[in-house]
PDB file of N, CA and C in Angstrom:
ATOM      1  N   UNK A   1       0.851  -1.175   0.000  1.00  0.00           N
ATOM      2  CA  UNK A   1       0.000   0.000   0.000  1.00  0.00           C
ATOM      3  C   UNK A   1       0.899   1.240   0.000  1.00  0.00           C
ATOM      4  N   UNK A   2       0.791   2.130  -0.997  1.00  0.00           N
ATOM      5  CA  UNK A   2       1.138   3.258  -0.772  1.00  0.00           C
ATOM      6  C   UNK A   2       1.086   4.528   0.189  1.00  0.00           C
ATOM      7  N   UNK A   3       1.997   5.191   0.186  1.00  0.00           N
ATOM      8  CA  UNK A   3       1.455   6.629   1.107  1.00  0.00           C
ATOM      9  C   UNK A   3       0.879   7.206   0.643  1.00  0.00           C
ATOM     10  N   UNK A   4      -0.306   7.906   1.163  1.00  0.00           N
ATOM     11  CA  UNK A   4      -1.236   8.389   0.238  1.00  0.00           C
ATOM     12  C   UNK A   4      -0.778  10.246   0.317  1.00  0.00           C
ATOM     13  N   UNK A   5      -0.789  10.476  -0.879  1.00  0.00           N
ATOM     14  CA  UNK A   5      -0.402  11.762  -0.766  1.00  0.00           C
ATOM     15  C   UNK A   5      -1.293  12.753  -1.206  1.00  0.00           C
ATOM     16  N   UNK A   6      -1.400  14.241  -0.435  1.00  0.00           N
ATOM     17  CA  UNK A   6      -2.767  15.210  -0.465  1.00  0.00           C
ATOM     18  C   UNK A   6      -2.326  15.760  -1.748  1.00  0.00           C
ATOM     19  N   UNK A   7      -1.859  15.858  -2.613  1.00  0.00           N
ATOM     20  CA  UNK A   7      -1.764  15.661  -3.944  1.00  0.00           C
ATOM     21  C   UNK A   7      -2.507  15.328  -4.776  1.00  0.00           C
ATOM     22  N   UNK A   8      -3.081  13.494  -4.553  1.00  0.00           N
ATOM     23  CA  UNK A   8      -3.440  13.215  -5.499  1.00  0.00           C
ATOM     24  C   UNK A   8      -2.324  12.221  -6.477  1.00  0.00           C
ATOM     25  N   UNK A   9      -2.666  11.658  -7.182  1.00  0.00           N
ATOM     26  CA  UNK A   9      -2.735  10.646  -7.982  1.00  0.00           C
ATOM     27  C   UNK A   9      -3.411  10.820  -9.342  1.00  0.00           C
ATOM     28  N   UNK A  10      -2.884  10.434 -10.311  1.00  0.00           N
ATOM     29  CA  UNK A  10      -3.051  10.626 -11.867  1.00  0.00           C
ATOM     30  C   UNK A  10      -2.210   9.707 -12.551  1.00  0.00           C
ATOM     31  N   UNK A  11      -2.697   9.114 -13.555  1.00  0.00           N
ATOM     32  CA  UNK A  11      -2.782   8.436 -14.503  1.00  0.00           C
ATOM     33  C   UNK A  11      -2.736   9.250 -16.081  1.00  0.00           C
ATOM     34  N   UNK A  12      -1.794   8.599 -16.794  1.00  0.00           N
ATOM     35  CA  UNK A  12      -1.505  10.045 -18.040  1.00  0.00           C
ATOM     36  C   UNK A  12      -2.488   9.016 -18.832  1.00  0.00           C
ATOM     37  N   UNK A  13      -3.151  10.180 -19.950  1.00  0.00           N
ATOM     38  CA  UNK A  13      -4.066  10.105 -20.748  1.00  0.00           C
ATOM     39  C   UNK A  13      -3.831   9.643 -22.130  1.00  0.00           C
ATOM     40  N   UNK A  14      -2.716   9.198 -21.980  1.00  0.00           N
ATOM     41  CA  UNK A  14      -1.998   8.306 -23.526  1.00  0.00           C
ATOM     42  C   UNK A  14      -1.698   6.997 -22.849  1.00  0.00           C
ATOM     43  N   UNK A  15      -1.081   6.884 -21.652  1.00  0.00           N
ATOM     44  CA  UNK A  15      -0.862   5.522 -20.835  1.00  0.00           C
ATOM     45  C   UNK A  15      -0.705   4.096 -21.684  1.00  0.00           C
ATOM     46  N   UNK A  16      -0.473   3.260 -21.570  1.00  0.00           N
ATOM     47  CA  UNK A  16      -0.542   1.657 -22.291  1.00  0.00           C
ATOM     48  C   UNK A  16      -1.476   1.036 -21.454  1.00  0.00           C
ATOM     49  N   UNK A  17      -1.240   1.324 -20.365  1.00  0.00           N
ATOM     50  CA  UNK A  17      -2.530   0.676 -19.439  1.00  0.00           C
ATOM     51  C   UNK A  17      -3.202   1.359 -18.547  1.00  0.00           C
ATOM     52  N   UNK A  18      -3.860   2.432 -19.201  1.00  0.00           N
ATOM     53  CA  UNK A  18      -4.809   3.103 -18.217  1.00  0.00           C
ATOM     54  C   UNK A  18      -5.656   2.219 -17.479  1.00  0.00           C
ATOM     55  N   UNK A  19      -6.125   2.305 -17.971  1.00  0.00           N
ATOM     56  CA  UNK A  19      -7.496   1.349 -17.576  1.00  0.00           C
ATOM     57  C   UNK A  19      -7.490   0.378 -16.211  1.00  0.00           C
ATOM     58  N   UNK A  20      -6.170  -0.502 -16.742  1.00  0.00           N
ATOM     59  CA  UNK A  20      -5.710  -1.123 -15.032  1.00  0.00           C
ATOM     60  C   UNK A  20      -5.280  -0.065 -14.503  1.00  0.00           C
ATOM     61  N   UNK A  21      -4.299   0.812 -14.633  1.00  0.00           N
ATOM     62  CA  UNK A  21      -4.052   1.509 -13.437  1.00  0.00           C
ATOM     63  C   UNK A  21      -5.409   1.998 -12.698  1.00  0.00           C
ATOM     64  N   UNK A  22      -6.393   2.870 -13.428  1.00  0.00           N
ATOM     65  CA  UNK A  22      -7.634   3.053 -12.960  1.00  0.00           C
ATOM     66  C   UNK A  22      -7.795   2.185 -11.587  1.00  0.00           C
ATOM     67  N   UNK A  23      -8.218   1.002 -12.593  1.00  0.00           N
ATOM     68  CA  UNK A  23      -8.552  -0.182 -11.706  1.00  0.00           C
ATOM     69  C   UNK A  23      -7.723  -0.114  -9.858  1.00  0.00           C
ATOM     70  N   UNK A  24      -6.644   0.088 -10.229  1.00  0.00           N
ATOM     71  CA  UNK A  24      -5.508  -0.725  -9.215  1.00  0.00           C
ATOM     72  C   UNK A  24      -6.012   0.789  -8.390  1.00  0.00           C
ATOM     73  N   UNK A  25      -6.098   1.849  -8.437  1.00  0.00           N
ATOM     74  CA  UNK A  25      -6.359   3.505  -8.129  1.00  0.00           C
ATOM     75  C   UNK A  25      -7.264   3.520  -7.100  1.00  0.00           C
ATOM     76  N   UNK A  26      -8.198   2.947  -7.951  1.00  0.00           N
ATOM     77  CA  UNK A  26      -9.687   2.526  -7.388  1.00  0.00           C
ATOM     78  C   UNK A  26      -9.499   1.642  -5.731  1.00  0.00           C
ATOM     79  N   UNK A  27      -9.131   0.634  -6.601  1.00  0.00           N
ATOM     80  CA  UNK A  27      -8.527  -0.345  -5.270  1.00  0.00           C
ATOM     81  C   UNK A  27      -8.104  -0.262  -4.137  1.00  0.00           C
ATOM     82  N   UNK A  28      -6.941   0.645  -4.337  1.00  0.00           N
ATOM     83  CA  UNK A  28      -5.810   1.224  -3.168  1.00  0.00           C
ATOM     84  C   UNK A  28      -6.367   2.357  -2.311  1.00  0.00           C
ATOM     85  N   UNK A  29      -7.447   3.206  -3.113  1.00  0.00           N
ATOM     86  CA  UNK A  29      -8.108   4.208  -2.340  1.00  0.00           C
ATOM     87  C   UNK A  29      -9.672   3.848  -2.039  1.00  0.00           C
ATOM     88  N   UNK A  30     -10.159   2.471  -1.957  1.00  0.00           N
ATOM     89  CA  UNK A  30     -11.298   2.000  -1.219  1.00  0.00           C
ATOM     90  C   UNK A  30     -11.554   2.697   0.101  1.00  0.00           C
ATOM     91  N   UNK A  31     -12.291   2.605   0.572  1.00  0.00           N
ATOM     92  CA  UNK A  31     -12.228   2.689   2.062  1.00  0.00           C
ATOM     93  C   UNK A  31     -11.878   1.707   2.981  1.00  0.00           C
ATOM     94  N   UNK A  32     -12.426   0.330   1.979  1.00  0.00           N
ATOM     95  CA  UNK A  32     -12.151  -0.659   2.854  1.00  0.00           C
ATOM     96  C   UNK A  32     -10.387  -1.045   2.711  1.00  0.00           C
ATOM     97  N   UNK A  33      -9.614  -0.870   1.641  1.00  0.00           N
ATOM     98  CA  UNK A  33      -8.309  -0.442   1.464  1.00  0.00           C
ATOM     99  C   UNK A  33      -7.390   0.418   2.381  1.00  0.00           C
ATOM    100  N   UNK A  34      -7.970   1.376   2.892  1.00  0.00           N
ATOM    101  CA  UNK A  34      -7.946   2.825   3.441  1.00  0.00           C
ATOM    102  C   UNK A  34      -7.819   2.105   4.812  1.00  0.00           C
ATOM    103  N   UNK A  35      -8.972   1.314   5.152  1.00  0.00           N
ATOM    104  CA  UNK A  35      -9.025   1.110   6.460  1.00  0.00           C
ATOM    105  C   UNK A  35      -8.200   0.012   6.792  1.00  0.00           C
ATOM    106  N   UNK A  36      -7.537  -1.032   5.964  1.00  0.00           N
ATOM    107  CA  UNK A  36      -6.821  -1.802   6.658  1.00  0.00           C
ATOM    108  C   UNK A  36      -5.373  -1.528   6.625  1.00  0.00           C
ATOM    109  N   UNK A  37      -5.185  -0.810   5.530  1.00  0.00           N
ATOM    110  CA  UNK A  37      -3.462   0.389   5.563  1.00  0.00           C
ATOM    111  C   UNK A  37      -3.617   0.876   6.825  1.00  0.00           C
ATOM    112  N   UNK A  38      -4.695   2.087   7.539  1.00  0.00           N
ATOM    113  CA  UNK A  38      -4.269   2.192   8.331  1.00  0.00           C
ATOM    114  C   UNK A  38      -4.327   2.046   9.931  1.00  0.00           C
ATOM    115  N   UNK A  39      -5.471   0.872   9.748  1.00  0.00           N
ATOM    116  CA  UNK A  39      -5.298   0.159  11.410  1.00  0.00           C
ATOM    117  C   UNK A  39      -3.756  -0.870  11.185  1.00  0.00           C
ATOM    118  N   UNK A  40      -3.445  -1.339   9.760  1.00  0.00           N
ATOM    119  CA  UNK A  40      -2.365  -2.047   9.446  1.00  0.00           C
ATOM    120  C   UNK A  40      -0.847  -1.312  10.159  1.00  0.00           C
ATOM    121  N   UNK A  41      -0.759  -0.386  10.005  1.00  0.00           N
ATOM    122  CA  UNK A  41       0.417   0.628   9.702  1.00  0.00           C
ATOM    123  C   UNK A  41       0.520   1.328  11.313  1.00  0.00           C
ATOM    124  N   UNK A  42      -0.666   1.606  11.924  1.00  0.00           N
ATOM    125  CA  UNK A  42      -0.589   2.132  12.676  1.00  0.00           C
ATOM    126  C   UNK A  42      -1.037   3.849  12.789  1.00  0.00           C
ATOM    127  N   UNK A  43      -1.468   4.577  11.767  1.00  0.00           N
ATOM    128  CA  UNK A  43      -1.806   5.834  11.223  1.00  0.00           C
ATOM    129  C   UNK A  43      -2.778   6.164  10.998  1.00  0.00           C
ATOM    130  N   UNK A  44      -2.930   7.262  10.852  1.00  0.00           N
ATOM    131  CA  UNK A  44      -4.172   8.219  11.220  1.00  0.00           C
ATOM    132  C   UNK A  44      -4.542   8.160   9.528  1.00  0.00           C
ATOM    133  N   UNK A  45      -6.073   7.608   9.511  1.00  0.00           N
ATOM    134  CA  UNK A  45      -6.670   7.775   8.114  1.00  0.00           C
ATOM    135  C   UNK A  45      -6.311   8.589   7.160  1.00  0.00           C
ATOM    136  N   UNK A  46      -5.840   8.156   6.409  1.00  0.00           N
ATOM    137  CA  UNK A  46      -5.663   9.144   4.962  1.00  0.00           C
ATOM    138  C   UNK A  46      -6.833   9.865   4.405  1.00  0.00           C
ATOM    139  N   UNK A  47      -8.252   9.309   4.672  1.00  0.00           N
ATOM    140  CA  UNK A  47      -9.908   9.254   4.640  1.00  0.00           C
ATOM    141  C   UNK A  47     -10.440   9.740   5.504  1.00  0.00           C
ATOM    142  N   UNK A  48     -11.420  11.380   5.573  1.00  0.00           N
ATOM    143  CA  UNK A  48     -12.552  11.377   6.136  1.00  0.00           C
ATOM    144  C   UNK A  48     -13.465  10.319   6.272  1.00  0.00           C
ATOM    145  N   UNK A  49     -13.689   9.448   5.588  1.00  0.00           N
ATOM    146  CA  UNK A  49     -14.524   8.643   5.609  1.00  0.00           C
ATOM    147  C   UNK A  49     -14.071   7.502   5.901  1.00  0.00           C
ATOM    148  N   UNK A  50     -13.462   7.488   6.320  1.00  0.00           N
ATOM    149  CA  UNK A  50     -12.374   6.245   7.029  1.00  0.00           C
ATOM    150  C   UNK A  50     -11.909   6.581   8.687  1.00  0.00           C
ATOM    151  N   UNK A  51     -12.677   6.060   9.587  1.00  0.00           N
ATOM    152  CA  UNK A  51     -12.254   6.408  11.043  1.00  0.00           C
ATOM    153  C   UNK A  51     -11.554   4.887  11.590  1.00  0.00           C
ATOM    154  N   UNK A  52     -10.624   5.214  12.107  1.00  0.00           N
ATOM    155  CA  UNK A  52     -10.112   3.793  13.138  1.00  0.00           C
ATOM    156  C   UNK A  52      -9.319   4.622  14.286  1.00  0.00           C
ATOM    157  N   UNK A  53      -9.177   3.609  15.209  1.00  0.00           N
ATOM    158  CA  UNK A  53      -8.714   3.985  16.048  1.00  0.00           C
ATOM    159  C   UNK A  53      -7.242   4.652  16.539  1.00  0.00           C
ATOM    160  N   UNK A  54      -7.040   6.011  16.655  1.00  0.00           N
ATOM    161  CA  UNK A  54      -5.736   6.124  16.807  1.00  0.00           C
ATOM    162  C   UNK A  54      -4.554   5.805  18.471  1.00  0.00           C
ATOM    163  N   UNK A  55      -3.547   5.899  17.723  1.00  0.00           N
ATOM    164  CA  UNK A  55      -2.657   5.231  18.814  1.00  0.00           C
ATOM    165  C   UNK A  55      -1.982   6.492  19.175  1.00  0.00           C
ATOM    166  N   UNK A  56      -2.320   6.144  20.756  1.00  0.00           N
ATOM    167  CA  UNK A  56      -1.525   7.322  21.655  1.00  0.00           C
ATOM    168  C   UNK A  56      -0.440   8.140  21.334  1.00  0.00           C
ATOM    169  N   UNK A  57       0.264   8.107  20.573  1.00  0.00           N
ATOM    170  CA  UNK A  57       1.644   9.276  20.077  1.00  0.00           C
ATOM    171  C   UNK A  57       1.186   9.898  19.145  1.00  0.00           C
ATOM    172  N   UNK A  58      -0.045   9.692  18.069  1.00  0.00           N
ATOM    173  CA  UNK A  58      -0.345  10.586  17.104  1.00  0.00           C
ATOM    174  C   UNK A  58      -1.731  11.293  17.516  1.00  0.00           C
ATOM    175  N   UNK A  59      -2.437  10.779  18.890  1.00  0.00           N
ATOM    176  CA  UNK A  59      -3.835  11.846  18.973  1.00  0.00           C
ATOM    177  C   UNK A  59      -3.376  13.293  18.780  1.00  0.00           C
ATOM    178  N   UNK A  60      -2.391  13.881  19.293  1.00  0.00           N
ATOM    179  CA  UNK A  60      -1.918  15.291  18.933  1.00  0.00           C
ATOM    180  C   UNK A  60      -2.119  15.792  17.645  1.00  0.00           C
ATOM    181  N   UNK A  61      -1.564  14.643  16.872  1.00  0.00           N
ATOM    182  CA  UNK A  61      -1.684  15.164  15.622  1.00  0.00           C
ATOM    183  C   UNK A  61      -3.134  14.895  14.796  1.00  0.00           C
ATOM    184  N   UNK A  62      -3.310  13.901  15.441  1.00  0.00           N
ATOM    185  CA  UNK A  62      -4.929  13.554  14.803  1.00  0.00           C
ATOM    186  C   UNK A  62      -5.866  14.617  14.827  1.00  0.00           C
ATOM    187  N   UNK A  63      -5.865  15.154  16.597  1.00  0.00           N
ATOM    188  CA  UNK A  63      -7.115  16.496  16.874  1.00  0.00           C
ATOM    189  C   UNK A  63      -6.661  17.749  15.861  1.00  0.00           C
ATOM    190  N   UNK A  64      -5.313  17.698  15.468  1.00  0.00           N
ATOM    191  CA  UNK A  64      -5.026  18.753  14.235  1.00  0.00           C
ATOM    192  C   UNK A  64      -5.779  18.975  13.037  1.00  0.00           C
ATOM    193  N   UNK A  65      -5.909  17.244  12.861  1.00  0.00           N
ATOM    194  CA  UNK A  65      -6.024  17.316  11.602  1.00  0.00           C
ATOM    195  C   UNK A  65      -7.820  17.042  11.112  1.00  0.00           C
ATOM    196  N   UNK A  66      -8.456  16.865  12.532  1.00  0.00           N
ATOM    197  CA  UNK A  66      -9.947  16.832  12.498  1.00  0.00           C
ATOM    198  C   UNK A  66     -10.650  18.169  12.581  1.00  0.00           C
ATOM    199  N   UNK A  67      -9.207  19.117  13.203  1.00  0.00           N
ATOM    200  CA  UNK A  67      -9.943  20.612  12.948  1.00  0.00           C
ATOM    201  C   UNK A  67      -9.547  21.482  11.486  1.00  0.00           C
ATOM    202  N   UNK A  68      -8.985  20.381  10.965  1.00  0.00           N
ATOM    203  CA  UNK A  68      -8.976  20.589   8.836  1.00  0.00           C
ATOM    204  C   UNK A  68      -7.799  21.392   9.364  1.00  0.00           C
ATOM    205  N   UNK A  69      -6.402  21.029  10.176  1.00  0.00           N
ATOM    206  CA  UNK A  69      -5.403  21.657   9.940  1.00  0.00           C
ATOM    207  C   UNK A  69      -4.726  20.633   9.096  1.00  0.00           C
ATOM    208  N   UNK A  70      -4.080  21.027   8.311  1.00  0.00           N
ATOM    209  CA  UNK A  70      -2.565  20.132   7.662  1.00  0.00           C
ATOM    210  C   UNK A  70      -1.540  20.460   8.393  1.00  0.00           C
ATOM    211  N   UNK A  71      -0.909  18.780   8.232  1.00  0.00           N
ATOM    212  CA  UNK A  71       0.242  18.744   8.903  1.00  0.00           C
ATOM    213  C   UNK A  71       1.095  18.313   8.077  1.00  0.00           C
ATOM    214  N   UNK A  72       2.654  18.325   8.133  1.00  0.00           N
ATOM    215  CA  UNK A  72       3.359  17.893   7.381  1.00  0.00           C
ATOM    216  C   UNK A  72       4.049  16.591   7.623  1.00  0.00           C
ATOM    217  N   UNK A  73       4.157  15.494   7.354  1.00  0.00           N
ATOM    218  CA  UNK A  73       4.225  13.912   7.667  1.00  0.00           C
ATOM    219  C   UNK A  73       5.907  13.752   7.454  1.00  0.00           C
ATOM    220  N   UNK A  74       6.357  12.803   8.442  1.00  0.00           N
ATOM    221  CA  UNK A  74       7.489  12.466   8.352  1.00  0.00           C
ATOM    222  C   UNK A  74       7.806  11.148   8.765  1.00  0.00           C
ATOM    223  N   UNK A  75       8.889  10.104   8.942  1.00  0.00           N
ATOM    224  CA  UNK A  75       8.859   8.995   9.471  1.00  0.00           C
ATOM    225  C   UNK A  75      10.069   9.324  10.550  1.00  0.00           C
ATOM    226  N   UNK A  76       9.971   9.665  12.234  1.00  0.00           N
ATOM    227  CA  UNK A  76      10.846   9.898  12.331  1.00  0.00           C
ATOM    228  C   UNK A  76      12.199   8.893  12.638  1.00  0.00           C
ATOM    229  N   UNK A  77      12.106   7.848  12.420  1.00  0.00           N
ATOM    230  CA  UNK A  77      12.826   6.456  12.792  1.00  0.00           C
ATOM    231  C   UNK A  77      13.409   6.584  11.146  1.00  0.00           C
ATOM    232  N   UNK A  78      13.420   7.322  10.554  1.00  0.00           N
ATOM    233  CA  UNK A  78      14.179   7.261   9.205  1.00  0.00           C
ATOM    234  C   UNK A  78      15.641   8.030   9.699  1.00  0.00           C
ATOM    235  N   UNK A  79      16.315   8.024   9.006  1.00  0.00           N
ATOM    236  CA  UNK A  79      17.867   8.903   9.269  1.00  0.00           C
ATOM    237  C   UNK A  79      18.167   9.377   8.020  1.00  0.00           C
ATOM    238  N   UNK A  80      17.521   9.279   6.906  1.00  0.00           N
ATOM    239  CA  UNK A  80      18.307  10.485   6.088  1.00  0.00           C
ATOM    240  C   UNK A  80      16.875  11.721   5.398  1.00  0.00           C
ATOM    241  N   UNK A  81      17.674  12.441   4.766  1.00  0.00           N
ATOM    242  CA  UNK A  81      16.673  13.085   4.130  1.00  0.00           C
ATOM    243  C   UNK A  81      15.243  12.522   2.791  1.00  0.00           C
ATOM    244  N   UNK A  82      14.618  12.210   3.522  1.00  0.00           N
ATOM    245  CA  UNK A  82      13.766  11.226   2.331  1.00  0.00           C
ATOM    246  C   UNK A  82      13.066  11.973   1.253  1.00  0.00           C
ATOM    247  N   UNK A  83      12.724  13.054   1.151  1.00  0.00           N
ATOM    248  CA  UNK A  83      11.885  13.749   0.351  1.00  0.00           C
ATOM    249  C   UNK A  83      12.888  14.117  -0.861  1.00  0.00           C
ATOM    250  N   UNK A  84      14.014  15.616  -0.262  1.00  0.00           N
ATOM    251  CA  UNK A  84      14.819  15.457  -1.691  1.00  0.00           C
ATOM    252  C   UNK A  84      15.577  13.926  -2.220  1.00  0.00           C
ATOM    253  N   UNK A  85      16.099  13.070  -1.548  1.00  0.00           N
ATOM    254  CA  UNK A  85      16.666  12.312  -1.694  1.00  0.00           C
ATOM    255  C   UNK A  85      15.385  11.566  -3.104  1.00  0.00           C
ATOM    256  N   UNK A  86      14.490  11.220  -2.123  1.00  0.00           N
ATOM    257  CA  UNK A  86      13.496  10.881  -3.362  1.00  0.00           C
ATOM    258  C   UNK A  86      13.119  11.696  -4.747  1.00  0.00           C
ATOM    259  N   UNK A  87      13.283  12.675  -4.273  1.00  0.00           N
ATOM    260  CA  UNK A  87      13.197  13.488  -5.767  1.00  0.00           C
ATOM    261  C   UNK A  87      14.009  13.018  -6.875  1.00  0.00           C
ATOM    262  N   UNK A  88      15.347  13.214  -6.321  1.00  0.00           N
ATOM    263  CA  UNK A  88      17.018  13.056  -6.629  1.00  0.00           C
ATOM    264  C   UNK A  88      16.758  11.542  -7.803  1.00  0.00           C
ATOM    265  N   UNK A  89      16.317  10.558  -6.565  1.00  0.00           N
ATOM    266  CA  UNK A  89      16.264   9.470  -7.198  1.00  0.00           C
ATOM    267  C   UNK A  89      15.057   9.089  -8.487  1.00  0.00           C
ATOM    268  N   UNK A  90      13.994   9.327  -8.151  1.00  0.00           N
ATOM    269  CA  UNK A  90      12.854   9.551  -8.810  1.00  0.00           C
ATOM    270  C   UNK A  90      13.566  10.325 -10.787  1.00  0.00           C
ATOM    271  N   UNK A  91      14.060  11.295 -10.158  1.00  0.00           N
ATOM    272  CA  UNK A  91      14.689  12.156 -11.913  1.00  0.00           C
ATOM    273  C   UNK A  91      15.748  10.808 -12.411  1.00  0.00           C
ATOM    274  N   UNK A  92      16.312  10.260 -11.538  1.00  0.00           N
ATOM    275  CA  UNK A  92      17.570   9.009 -12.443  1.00  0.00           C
ATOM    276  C   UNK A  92      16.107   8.225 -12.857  1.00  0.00           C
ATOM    277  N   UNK A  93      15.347   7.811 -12.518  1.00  0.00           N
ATOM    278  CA  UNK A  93      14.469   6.768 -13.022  1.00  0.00           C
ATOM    279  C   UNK A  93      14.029   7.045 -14.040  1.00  0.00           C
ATOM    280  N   UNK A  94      13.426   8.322 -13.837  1.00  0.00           N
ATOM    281  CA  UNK A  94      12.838   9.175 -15.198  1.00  0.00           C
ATOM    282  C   UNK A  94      14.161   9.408 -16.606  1.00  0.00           C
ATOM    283  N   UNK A  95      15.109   9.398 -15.812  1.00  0.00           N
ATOM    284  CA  UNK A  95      16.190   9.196 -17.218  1.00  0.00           C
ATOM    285  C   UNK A  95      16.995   8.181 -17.612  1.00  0.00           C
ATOM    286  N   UNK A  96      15.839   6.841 -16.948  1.00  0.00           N
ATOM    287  CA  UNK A  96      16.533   5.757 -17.717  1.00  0.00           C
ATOM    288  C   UNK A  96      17.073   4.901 -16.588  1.00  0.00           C
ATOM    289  N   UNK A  97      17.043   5.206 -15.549  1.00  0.00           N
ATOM    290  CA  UNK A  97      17.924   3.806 -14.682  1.00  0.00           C
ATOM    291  C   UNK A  97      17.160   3.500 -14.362  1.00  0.00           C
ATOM    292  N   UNK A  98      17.262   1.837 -14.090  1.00  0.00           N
ATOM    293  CA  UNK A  98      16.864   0.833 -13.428  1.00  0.00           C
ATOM    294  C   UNK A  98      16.245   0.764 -11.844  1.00  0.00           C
ATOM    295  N   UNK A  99      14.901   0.057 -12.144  1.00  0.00           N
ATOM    296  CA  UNK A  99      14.311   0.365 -10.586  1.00  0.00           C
ATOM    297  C   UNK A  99      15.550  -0.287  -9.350  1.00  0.00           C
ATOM    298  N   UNK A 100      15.909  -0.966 -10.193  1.00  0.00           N
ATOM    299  CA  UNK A 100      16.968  -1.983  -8.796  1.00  0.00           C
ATOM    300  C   UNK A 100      18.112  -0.620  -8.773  1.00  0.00           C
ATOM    301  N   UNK A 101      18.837  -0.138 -10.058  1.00  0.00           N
ATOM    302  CA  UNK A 101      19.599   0.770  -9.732  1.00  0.00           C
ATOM    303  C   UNK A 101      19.320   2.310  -8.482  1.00  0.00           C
ATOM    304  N   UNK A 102      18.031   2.000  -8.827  1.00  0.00           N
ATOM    305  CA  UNK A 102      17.244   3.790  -8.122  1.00  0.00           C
ATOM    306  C   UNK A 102      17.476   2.963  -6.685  1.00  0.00           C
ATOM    307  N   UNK A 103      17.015   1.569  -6.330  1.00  0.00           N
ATOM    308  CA  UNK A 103      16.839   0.746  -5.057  1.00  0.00           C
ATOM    309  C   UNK A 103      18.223   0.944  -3.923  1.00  0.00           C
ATOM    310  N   UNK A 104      19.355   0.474  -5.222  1.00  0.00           N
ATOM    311  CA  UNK A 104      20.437   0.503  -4.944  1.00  0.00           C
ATOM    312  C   UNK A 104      21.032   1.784  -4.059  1.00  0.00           C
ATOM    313  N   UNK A 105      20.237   3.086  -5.236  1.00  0.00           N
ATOM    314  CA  UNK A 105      20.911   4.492  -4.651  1.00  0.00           C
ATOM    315  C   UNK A 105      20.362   4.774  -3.621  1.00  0.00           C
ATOM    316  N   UNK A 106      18.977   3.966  -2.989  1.00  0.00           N
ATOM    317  CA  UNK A 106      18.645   4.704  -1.821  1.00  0.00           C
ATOM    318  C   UNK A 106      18.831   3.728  -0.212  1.00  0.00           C
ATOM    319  N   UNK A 107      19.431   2.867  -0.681  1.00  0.00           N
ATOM    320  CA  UNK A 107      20.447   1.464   0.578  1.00  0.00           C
ATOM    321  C   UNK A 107      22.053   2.524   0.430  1.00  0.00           C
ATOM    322  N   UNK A 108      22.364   2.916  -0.661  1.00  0.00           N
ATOM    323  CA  UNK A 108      23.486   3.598  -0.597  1.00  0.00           C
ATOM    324  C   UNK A 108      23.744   5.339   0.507  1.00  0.00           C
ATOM    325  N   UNK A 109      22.583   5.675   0.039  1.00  0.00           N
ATOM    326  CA  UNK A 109      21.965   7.234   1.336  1.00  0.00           C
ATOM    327  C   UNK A 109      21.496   6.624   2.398  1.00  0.00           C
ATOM    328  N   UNK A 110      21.075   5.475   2.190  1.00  0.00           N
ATOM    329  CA  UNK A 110      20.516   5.162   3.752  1.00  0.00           C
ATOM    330  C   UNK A 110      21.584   4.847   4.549  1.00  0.00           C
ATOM    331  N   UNK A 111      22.968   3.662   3.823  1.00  0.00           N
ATOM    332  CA  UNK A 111      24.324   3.785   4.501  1.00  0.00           C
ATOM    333  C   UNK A 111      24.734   4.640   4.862  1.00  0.00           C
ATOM    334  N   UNK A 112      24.871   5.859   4.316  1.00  0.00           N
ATOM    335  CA  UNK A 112      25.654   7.103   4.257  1.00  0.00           C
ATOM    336  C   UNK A 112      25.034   7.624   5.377  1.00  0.00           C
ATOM    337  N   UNK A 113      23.863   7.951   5.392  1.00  0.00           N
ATOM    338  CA  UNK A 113      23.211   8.371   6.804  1.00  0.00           C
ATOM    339  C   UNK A 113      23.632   7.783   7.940  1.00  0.00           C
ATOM    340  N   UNK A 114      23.318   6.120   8.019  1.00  0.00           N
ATOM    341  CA  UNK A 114      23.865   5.336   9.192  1.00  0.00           C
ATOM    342  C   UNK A 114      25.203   5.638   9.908  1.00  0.00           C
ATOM    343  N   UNK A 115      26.386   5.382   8.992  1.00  0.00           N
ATOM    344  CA  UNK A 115      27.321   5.518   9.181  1.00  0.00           C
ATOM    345  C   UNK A 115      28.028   6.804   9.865  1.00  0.00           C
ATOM    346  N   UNK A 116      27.543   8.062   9.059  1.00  0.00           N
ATOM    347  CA  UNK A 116      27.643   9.623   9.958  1.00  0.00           C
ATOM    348  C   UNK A 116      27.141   9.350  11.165  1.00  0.00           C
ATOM    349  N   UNK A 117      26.414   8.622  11.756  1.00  0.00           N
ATOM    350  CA  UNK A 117      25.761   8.650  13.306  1.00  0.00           C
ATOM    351  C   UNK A 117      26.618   8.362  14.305  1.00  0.00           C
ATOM    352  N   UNK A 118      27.512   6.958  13.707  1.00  0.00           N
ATOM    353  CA  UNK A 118      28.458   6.204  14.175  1.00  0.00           C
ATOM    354  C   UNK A 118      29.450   7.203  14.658  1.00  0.00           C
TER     355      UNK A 118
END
């Protein structure tokens, strides 16, 4: 299951396989989808229409986000920078490297992070 992002999701309009992606779109953003990502995961609904129960370290952020504040999401048990890093990696994919290569570059930042801690 993906992270669901306040973005949004799109599917290009020339595609080879729209249609499944549709499909798979559909799927992943069910409610009933919705709801087992995130009693699964541990996280606060991606869905108004999706309530489960939250776990004590995020009610703070939950009552935020029921009074329609946005918050900005992070993992903090990660150690490197994930957002540009993902960008970074995301543009090599887009110009041709290999998903295992993009895989590769981000076990390689995730070392690099580890190791500075040490």
């Amino acid at each position: 299951m993906p992270v669901m992002p306040m973005t949004g999701f799109g599917v290009g309009a020339e595609a080879k396989n729209a249609e499944d992606a549709m499909r798979a779109l559909e799927v992943m953003t069910s409610d009933e989808a919705l709801k087992v990502y995130a009693e699964t995961n541990k996280v606060i609904s991606p869905s108004k229409n999706v309530e489960v129960e939250c776990i004590e370290a995020l009610k703070p952020l939950n009552d935020r986000i029921q009074e329609n504040i946005y918050v900005l999401g992070a993992n903090a048990s990660m150690k490197m920078e994930q957002w540009g890093n993902t960008c970074q990696v995301v543009r090599e994919l887009l110009n041709g490297a290999t998903v295992d290569e993009c895989m590769a570059e981000f076990d390689r930042l995730q070392e690099e992070s580890n190791s500075s801690d040490r």
